[in-house]
Protein backbone atom coordinates (compact mmCIF):
# COMPACT_ATOMS: atom_id res chain seq x y z
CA UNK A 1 9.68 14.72 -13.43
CA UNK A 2 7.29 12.17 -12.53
CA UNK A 3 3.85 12.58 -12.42
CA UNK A 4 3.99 10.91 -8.94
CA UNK A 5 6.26 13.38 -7.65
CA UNK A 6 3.82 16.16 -8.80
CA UNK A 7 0.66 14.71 -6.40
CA UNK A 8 0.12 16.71 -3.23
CA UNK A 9 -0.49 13.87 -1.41
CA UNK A 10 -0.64 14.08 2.37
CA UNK A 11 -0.15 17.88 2.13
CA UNK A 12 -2.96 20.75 3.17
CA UNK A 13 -0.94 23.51 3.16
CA UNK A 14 -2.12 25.81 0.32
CA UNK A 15 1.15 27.75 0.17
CA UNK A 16 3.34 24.85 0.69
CA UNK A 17 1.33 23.10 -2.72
CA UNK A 18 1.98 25.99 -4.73
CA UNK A 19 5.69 26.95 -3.43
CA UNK A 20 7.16 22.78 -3.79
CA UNK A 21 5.01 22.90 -7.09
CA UNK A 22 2.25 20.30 -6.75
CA UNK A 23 -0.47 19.45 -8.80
CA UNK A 24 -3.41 21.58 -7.25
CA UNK A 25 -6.80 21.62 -8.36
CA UNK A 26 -8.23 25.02 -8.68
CA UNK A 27 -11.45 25.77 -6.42
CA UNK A 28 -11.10 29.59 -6.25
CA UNK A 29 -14.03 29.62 -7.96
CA UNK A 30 -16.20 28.43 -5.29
CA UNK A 31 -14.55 30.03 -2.52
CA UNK A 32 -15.19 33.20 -3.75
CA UNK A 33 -19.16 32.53 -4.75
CA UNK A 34 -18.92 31.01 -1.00
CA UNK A 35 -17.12 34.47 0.60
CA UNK A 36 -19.41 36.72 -1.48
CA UNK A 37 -22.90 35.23 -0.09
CA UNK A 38 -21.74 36.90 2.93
CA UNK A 39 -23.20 34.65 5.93
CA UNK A 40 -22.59 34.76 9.28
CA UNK A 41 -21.67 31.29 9.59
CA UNK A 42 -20.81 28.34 6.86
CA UNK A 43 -20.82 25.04 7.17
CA UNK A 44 -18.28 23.06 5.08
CA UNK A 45 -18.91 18.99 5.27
CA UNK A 46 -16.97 16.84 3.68
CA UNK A 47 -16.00 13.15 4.26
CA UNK A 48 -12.32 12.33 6.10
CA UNK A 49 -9.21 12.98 3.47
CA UNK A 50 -11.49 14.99 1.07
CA UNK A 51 -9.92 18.53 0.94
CA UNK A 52 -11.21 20.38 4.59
CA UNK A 53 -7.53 21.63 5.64
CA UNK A 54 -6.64 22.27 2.14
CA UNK A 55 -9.75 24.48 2.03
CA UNK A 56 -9.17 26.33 5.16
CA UNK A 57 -5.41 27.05 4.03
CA UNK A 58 -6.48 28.34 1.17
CA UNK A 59 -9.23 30.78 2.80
CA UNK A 60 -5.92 32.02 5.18
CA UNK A 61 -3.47 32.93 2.52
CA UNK A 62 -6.34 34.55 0.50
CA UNK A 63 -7.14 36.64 3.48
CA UNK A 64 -4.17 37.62 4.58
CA UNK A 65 -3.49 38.88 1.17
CA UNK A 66 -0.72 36.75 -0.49
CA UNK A 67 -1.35 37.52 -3.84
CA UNK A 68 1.77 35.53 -5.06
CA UNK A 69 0.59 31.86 -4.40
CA UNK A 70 -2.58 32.81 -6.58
CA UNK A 71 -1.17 33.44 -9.70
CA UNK A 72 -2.89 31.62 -12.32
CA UNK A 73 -5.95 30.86 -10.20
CA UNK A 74 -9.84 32.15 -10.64
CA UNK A 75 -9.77 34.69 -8.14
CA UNK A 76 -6.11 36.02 -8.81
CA UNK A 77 -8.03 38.81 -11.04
CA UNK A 78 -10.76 39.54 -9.20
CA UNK A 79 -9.65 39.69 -5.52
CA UNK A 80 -8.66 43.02 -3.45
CA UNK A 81 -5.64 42.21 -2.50
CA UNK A 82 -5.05 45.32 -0.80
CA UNK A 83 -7.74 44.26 1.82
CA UNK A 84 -6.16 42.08 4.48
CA UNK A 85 -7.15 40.26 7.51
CA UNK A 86 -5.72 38.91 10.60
CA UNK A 87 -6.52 34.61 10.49
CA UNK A 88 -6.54 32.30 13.90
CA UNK A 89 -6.49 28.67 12.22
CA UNK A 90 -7.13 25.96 14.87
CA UNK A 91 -6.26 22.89 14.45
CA UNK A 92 -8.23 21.01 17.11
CA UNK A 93 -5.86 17.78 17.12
CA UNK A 94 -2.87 19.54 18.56
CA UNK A 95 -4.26 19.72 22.41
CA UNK A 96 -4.98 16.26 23.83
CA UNK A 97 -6.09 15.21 26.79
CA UNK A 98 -8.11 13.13 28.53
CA UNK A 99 -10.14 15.02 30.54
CA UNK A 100 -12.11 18.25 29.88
CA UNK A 101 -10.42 20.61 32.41
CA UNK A 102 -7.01 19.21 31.10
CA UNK A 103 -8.43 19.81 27.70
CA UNK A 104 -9.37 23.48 28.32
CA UNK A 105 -5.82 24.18 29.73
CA UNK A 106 -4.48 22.99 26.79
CA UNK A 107 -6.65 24.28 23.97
CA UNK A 108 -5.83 27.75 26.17
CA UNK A 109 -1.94 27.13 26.49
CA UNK A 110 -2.46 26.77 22.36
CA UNK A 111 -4.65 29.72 21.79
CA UNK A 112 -1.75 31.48 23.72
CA UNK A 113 0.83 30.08 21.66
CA UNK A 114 -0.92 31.39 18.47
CA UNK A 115 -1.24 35.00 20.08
CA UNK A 116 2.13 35.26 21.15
CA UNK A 117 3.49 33.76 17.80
CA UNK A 118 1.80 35.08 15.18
CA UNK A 119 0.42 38.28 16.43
CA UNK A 120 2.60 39.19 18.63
CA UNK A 121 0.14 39.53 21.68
CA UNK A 122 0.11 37.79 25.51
CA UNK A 123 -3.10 36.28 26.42
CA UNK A 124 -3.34 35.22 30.12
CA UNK A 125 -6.11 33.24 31.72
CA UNK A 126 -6.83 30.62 34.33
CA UNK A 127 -10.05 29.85 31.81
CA UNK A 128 -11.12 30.51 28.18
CA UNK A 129 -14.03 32.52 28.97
CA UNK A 130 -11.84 35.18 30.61
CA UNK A 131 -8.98 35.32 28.10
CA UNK A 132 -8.03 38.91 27.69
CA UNK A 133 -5.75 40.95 25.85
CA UNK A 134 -2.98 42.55 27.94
């Protein structure tokens, strides 16, 4: 195979790296030293194309406890992987509009879409400041 056909180019899907076989570069390291400082809040900066999505991804699967797509990484041995947590990943370039009530309704139609769909849960809400479970 070519080495060409090995780069993950374009992806930032951690599990879809490791399941079509891609070259990935191992940062387990850090992510743990980062998830064991145990702050309230983290800020991650890093310039456009540089590995932000790819790092989120990551931080999902290891959280919700897929032990599989590790294998052979850093934190493969060291993790509880008995420890699992539910993971809302927003990607903020899915509701357009151009206005900020439009906005809101969609960024809520979307935070709907991810209750319903992946935890299996209605949320219902003229606003996002009153979105409650039902």
């Amino acid at each position: 195979m070519d080495i060409k056909e090995k780069l993950s180019l374009g992806l930032a899907d951690f599990e879809n790296i490791i399941k079509e076989d891609k070259i990935y570069v191992d940062k387990t390291d850090m992510i743990e030293k980062i998830i064991r400082l145990k702050r309230k809040y983290y800020f991650l900066s890093r310039p456009r194309r540089f590995g932000k999505s790819l790092c989120i991804s990551t931080l999902k699967n290891l959280f919700e406890g897929k032990k599989e797509l590790f294998k052979g990484t850093y934190i493969y041995d060291s993790w509880n992987w008995d420890k699992t947590y539910p993971v809302i990943r927003l990607d903020l370039s899915i509701p357009k509009s151009q206005s900020s009530e439009k906005f809101e309704k969609s960024l809520n139609f979307y935070l709907d879409s991810i209750a319903e769909g992946e935890f299996g849960f209605e949320l219902k809400a003229e606003f996002s400041n009153d979105n409650s479970v039902n």
